[in-house]
Protein backbone atom coordinates (compact mmCIF):
# COMPACT_ATOMS: atom_id res chain seq x y z
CA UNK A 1 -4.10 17.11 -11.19
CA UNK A 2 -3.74 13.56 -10.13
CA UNK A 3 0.31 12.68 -9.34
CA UNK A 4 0.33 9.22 -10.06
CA UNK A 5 0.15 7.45 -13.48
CA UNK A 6 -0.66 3.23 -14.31
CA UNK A 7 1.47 1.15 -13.43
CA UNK A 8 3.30 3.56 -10.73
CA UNK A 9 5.14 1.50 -7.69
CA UNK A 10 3.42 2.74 -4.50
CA UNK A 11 3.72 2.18 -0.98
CA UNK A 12 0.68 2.25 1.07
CA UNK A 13 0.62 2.37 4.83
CA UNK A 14 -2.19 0.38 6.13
CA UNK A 15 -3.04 0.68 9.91
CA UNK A 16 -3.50 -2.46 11.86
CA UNK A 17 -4.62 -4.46 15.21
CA UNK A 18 -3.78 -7.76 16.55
CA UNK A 19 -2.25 -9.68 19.67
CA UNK A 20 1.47 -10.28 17.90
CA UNK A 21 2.68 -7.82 15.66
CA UNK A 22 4.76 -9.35 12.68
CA UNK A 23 8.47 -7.95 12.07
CA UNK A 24 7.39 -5.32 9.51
CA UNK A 25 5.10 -3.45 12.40
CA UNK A 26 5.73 0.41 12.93
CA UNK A 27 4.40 2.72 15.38
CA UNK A 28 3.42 -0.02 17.57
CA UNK A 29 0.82 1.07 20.50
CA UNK A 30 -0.51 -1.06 23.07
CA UNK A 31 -3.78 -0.76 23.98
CA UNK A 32 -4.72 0.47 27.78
CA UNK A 33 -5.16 -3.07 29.22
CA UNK A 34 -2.08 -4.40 27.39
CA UNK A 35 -4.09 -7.61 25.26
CA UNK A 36 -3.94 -5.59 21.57
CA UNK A 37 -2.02 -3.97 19.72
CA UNK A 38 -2.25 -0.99 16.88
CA UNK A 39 0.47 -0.63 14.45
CA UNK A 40 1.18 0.19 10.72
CA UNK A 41 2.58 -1.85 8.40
CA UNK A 42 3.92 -0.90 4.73
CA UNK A 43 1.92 -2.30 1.76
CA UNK A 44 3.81 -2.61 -1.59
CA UNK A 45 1.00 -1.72 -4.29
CA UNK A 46 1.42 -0.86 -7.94
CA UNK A 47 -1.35 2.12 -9.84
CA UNK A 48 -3.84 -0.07 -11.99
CA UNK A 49 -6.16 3.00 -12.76
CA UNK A 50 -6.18 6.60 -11.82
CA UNK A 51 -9.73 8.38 -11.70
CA UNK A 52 -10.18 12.15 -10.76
CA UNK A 53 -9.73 11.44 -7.01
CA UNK A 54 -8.91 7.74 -6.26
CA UNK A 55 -6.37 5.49 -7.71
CA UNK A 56 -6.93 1.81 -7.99
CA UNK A 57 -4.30 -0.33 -6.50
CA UNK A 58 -3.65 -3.65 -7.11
CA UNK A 59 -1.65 -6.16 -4.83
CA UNK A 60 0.38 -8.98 -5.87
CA UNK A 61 -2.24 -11.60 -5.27
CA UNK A 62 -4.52 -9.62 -7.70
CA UNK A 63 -6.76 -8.10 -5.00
CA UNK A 64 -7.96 -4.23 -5.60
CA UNK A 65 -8.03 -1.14 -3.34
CA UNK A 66 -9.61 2.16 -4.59
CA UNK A 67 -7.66 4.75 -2.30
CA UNK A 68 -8.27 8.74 -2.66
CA UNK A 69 -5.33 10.34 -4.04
CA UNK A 70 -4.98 13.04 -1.11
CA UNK A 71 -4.90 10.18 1.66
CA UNK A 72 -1.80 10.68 3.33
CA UNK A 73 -0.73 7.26 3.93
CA UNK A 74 -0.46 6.59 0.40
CA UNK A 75 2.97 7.30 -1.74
CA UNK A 76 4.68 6.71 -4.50
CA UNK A 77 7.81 4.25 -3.89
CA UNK A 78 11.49 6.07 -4.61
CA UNK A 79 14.45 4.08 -6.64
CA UNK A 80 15.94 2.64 -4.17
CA UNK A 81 12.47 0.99 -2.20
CA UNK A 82 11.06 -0.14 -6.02
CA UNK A 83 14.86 -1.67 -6.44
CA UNK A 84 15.52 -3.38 -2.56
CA UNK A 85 11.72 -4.49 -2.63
CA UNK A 86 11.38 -5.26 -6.14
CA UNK A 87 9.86 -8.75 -5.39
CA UNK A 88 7.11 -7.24 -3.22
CA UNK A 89 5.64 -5.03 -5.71
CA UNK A 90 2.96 -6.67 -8.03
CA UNK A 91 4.76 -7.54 -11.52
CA UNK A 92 5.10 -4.48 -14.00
CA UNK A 93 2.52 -5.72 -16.70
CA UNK A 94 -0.77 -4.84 -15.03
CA UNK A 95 -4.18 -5.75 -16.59
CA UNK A 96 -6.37 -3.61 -17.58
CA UNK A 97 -9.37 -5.00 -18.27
CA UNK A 98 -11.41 -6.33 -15.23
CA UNK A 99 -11.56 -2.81 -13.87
């Protein structure tokens, strides 16, 4: 049984690597000679399908990410992130056709 539903706020936590981290960065890791960096940074998504074992996010530019429902990094946002970080989450009416 698939726990998300359309339209669902989620948070996704994408892994990263550059020279300069931006402010959002977590778990940052230098690598062995010191020039990169790895780190995580929180995505603010929003469900615009659910299949049998993926979910299709959409961001708030409109660009989609299929993402398998038992990947670990993915969750669904609680009250008080959907209400604090409203204005990152893609707006509630999502279209559906263009899937």
């Amino acid at each position: 049984m698939n726990r998300f539903s359309t339209g669902d706020r989620v948070i996704y936590r994408r892994e990263k690597h550059s020279t300069n981290p931006g402010p959002r960065a977590k778990n940052i890791d230098p690598a062995p000679l010191g020039e990169f960096y790895s780190y995580e940074v929180d995505k603010f998504w929003a469900v615009k399908a659910v299949e049998p074992t993926a979910v299709v996010l959409i961001t708030r530019r409109g660009k989609t990410h299929k993402v398998n429902v038992t990947d670990p990094r993915l969750r669904r946002a609680n009250w008080w992130e959907r209400f604090f970080y409203s204005e990152k989450f893609p707006p509630t009416g999502i279209p559906s056709a263009g899937l």
